[in-house]
Protein backbone atom coordinates (compact mmCIF):
# COMPACT_ATOMS: atom_id res chain seq x y z
CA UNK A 1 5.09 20.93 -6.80
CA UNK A 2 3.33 18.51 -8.86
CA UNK A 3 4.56 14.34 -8.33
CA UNK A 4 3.12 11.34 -10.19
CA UNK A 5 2.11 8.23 -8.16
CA UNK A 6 -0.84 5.84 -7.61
CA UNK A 7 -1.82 6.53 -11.18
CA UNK A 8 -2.64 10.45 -10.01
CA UNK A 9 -0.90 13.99 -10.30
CA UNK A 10 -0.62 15.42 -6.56
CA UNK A 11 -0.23 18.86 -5.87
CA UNK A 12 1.80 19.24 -2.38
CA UNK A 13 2.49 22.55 -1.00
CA UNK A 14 5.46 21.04 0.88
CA UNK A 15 8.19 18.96 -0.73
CA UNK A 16 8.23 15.22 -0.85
CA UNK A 17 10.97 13.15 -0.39
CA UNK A 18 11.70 10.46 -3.10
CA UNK A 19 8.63 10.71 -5.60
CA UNK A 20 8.77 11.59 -8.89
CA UNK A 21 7.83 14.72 -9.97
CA UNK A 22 5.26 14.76 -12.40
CA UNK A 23 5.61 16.34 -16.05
CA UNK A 24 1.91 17.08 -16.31
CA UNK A 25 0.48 20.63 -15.29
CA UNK A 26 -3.07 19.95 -14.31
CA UNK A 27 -3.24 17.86 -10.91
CA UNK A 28 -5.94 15.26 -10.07
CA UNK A 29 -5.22 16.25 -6.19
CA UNK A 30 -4.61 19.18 -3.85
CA UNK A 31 -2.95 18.55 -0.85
CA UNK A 32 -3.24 21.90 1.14
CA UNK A 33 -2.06 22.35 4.98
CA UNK A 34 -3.74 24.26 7.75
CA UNK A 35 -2.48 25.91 10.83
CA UNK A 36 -2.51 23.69 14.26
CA UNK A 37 -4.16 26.18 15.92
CA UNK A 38 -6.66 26.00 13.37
CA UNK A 39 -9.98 23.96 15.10
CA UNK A 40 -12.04 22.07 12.70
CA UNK A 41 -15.82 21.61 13.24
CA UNK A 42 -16.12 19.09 15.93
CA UNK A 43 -18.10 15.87 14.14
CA UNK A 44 -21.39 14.47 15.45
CA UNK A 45 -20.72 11.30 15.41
CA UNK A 46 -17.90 8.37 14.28
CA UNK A 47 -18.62 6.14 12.29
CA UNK A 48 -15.35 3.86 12.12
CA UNK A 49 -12.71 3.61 13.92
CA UNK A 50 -9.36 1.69 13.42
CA UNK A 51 -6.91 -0.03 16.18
CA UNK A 52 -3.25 -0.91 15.95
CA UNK A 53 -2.64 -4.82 17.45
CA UNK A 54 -2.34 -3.66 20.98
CA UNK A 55 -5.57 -2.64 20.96
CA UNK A 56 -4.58 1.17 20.91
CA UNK A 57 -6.82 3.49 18.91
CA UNK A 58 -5.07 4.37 15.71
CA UNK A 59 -7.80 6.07 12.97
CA UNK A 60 -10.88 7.78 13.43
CA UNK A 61 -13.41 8.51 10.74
CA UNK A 62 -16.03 10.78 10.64
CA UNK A 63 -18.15 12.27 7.69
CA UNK A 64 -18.53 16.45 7.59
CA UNK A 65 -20.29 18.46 5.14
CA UNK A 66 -18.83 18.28 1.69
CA UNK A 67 -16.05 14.99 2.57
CA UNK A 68 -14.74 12.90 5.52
CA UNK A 69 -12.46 14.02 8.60
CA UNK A 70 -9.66 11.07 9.49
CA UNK A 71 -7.89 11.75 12.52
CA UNK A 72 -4.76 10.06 13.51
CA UNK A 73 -4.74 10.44 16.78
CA UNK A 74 -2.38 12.51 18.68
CA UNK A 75 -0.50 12.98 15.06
CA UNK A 76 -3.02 14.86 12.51
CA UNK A 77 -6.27 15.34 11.20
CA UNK A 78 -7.48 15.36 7.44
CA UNK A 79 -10.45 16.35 5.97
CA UNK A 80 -10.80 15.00 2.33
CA UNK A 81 -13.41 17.59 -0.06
CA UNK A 82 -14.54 17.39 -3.01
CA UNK A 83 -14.76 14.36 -3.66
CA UNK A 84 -11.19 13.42 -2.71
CA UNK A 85 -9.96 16.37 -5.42
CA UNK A 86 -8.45 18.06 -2.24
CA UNK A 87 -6.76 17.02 1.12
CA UNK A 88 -6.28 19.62 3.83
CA UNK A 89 -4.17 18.39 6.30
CA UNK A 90 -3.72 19.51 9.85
CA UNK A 91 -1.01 18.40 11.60
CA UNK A 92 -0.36 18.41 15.65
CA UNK A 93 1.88 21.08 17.01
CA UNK A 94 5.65 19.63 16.41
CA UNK A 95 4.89 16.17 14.25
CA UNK A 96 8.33 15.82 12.25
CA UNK A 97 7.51 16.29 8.08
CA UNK A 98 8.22 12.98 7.56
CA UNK A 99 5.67 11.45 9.68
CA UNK A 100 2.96 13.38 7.78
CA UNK A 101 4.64 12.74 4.53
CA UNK A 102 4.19 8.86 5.89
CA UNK A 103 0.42 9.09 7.06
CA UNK A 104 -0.28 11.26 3.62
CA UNK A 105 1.55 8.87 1.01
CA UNK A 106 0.84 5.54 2.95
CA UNK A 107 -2.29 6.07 4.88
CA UNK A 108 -4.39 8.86 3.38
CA UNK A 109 -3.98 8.75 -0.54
CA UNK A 110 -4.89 5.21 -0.70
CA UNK A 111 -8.03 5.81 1.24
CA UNK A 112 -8.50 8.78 -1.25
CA UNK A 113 -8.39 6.60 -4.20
CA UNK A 114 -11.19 4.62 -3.24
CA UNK A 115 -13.14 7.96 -2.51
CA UNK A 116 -11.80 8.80 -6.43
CA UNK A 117 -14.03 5.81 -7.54
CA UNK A 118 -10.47 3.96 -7.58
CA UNK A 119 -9.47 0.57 -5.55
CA UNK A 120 -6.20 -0.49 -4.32
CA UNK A 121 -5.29 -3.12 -1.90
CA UNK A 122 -3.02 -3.25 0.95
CA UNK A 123 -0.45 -5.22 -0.73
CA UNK A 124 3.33 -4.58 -2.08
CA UNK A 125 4.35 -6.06 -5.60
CA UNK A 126 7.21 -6.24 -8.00
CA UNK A 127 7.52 -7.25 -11.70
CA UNK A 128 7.98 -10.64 -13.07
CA UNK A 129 8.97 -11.29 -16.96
CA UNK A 130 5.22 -13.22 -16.40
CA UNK A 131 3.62 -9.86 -15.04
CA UNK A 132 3.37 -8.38 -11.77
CA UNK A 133 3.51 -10.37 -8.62
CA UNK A 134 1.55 -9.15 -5.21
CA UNK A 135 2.08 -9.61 -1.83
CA UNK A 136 -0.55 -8.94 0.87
CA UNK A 137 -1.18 -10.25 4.42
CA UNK A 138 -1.44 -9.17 7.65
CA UNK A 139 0.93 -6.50 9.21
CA UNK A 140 4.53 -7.90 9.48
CA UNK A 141 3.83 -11.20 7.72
CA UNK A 142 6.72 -10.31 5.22
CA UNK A 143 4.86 -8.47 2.42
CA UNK A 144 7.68 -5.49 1.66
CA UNK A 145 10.34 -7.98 2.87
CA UNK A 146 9.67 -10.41 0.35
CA UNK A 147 9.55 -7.62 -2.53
CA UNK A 148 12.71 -6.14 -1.12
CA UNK A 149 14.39 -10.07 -1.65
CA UNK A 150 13.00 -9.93 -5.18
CA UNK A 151 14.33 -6.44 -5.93
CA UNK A 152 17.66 -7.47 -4.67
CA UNK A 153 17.45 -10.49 -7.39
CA UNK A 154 16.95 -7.93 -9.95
CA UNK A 155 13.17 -7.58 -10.34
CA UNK A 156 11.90 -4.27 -10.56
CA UNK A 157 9.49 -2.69 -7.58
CA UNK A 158 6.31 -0.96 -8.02
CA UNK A 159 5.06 -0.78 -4.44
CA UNK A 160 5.18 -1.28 -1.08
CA UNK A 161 2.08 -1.63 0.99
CA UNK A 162 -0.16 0.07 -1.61
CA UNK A 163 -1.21 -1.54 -5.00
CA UNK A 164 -3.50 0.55 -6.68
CA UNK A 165 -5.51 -0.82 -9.99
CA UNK A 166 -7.08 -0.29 -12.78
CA UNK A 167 -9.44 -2.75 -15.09
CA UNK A 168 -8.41 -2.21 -18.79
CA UNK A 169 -10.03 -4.30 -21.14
CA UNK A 170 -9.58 -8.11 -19.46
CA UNK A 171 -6.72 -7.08 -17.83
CA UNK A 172 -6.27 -5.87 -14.28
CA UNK A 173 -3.14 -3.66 -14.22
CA UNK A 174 -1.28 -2.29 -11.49
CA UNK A 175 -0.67 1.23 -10.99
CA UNK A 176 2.56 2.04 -9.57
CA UNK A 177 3.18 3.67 -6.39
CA UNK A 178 6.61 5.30 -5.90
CA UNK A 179 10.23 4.47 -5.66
CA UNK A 180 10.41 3.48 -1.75
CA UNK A 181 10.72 0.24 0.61
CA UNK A 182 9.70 0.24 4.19
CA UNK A 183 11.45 -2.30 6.52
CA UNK A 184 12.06 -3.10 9.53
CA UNK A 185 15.33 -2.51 10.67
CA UNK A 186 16.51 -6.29 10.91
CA UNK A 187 15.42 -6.77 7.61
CA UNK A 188 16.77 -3.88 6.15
CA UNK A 189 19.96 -4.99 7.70
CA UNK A 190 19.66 -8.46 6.22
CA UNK A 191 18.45 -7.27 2.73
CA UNK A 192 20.44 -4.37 2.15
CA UNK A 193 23.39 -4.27 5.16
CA UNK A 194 25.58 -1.44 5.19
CA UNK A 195 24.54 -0.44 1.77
CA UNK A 196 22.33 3.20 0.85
CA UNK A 197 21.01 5.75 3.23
CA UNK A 198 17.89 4.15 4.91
CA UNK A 199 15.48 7.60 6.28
CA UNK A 200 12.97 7.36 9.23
CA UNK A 201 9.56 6.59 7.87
CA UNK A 202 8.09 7.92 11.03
CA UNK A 203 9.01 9.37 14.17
CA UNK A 204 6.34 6.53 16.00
CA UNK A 205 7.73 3.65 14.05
CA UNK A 206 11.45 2.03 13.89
CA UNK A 207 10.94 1.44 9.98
CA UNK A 208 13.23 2.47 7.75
CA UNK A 209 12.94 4.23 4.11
CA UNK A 210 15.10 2.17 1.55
CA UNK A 211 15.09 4.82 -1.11
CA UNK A 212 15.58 2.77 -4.56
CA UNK A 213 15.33 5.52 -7.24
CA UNK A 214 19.42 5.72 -7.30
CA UNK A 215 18.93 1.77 -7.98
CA UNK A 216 18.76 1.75 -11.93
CA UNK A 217 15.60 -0.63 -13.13
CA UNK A 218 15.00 -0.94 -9.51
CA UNK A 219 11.75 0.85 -10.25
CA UNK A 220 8.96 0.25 -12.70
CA UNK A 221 7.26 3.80 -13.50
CA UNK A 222 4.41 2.17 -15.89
CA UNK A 223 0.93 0.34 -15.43
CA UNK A 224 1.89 -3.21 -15.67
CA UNK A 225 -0.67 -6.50 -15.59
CA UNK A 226 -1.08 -7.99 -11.96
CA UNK A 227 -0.93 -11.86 -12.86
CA UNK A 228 -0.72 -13.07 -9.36
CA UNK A 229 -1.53 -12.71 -5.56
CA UNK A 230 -0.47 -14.41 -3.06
CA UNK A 231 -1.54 -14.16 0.28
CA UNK A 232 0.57 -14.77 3.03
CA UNK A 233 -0.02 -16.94 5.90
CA UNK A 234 0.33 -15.34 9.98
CA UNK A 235 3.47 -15.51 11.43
CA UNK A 236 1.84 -17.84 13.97
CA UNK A 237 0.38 -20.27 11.35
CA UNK A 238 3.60 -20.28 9.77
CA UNK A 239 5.53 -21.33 12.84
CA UNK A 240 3.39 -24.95 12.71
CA UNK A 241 5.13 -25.13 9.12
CA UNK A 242 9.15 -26.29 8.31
CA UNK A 243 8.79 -26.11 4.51
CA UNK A 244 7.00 -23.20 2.08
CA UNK A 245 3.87 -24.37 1.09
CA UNK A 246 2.04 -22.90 -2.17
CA UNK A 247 -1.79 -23.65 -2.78
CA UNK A 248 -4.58 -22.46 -5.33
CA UNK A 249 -7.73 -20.96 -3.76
CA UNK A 250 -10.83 -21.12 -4.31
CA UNK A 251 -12.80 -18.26 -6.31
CA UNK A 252 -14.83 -17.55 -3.10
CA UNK A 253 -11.65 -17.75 -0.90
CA UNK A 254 -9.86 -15.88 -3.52
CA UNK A 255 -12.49 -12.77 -3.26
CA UNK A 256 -12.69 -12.79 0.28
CA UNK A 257 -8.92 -12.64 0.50
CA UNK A 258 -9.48 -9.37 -1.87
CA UNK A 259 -11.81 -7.82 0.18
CA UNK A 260 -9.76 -8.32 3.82
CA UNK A 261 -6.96 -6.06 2.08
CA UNK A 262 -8.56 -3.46 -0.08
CA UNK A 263 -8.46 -0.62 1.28
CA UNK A 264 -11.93 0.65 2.14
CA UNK A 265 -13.03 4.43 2.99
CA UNK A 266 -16.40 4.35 4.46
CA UNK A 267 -18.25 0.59 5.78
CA UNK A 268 -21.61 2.51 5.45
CA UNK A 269 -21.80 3.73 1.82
CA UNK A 270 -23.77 1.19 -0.07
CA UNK A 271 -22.91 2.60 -3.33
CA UNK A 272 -19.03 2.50 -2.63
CA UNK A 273 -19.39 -1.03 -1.73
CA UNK A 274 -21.08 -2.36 -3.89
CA UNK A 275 -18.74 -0.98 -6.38
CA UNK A 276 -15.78 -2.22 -4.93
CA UNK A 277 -17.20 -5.63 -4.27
CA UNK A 278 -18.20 -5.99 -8.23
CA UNK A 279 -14.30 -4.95 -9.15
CA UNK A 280 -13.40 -7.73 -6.69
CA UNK A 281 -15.65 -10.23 -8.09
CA UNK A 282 -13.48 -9.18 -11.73
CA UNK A 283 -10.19 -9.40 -10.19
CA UNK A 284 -10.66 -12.76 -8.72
CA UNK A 285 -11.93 -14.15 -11.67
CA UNK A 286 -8.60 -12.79 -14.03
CA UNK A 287 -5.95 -12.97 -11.43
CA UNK A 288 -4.96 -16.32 -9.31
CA UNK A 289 -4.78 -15.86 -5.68
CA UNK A 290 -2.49 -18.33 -3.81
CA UNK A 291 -2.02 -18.95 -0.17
CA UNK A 292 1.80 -18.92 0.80
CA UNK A 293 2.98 -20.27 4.33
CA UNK A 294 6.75 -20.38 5.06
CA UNK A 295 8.50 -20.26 8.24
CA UNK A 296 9.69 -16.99 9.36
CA UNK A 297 14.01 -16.92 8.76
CA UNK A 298 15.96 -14.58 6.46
CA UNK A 299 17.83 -17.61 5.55
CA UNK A 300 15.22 -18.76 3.73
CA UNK A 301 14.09 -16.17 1.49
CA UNK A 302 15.92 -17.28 -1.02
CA UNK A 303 14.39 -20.27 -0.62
CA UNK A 304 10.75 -18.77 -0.83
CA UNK A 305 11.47 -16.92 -3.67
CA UNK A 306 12.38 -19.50 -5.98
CA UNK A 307 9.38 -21.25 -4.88
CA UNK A 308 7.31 -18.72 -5.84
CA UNK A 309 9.54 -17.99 -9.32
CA UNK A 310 8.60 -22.02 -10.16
CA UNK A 311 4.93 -21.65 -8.81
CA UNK A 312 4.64 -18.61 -11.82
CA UNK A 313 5.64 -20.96 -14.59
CA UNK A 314 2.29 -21.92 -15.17
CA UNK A 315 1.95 -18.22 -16.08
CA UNK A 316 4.11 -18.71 -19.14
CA UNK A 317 1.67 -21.70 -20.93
């Protein structure tokens, strides 16, 4: 089956849950999957690896002839070919679909882009009538909570965790991603209550899958202009703060805060960096990068959100 998102035509041998399928027949992507038993060529040497905030090892990447192997550990391995035109994946013995749905949509494919000659950053983002608003920071500062508070006030999604983009003319646009939220299960609570049929993201995570698609203009299917980032501050920074506090930064601060969430295949390919750091240097330049800090209460999101709705009115002169 062929489904649309991240700007690219995937072809998945298995179905996916909540994307939209795709009315093109050529695909930009293969996603093919191999046998468990199946043992792939046991790499020389890693060259990155990746740890969750316990300090537990979460990604692994290696390079092999022809691509790069990631392996989650204990969950699945990948091996990206041809130039990220094909993804075989190779899941451990009993790892529920939607797990490797999760690590393929959320984990793999934006890594792929960048492979692709593509960049996206680790960031989730909804629609404004001044252009699209991101969100980025580190994990559970509030980044799909906050979109999910904007979608509820009628502002249409485009993604959650992944913003992929695309330089068009002196506009950076954002590419959507596809029609789903993941929360935590207090804020899904808060946000949404009782209300829709929240799915298991993964079985290692207690995330939920707010599917929006049945919402109507709850999702925005077309390339839009990113006008603004903002950044958001630590939970523990923002536990020193009692009011939301909205501030400019710098052009240099602005493209470092680019380059700690862009997602980023391989550290040691000069080329690929160098590429990615130019795009950065563009972005920065067209697209105003704030630092938010507000204190950490579901009360207040409201409260946050209108603050950020009045800091966009510059946007409109």
């Amino acid at each position: 089956m062929l489904y649309q998102l991240y700007g690219l035509v995937i072809s998945n041998e298995e179905p996916f849950q909540g994307l939209i399928l795709s009315a093109k027949v050529k695909a930009d992507l293969w996603i093919r999957y191999l046998s468990p038993q199946k043992s792939l060529p046991s790499p020389s040497q890693w060259f990155m690896n990746w740890y969750l905030p316990g300090g537990e090892l979460w990604l692994s990447f290696a390079k092999m002839e022809g691509g790069y192997l990631l392996r989650f550990k204990e969950l699945a391995d990948f091996l990206l070919k041809d130039n990220g035109n094909e993804i075989f994946c190779m899941p451990v013995h009993k790892i529920p679909p939607d797990t490797i749905q999760h690590l393929i949509l959320d984990q793999v494919i934006p890594l792929v882009i960048n492979l692709k000659g593509g960049e996206a950053l680790h960031a989730s983002a909804v629609l404004t009538p001044q252009g699209v608003v991101a969100f980025t920071g580190t994990t559970g500062s509030g980044k799909s909570t906050l979109a999910g508070s904007f979608l509820l006030a009628g502002y249409s999604f485009l993604s959650d965790d992944c913003l992929a983009l695309l330089e068009n003319g002196e506009d950076i646009y954002s590419i959507p991603a596809y029609p789903g939220l993941r929360l935590w299960r207090d804020a899904q609570k808060c946000l949404f209550g009782d209300n829709g049929t929240p799915t298991a993201v993964a079985h290692y995570t207690d995330k939920r899958r707010v599917e929006i698609e049945k919402i109507t203009d709850a999702y925005c299917a077309e390339p839009q202009p990113l006008k603004r980032l903002y950044t958001i501050a630590d939970p523990s920074e923002a536990k020193e703060k009692a009011d939301i506090v909205i501030k400019p930064l710098s052009p240099r601060e602005s493209f470092m805060a680019l380059v700690r969430c862009a997602f980023r295949l391989d550290i040691t390919d000069h080329t690929m960096l160098k590429r990615q750091f130019h795009f950065l240097e563009r972005v920065a330049s067209r697209v105003s990068v704030r630092r938010l800090i507000f204190p950490r209460d579901f009360k207040l999101l409201p409260a946050v959100r209108e603050a950020i709705i009045n800091d966009l009115n510059d946007l409109d002169n």
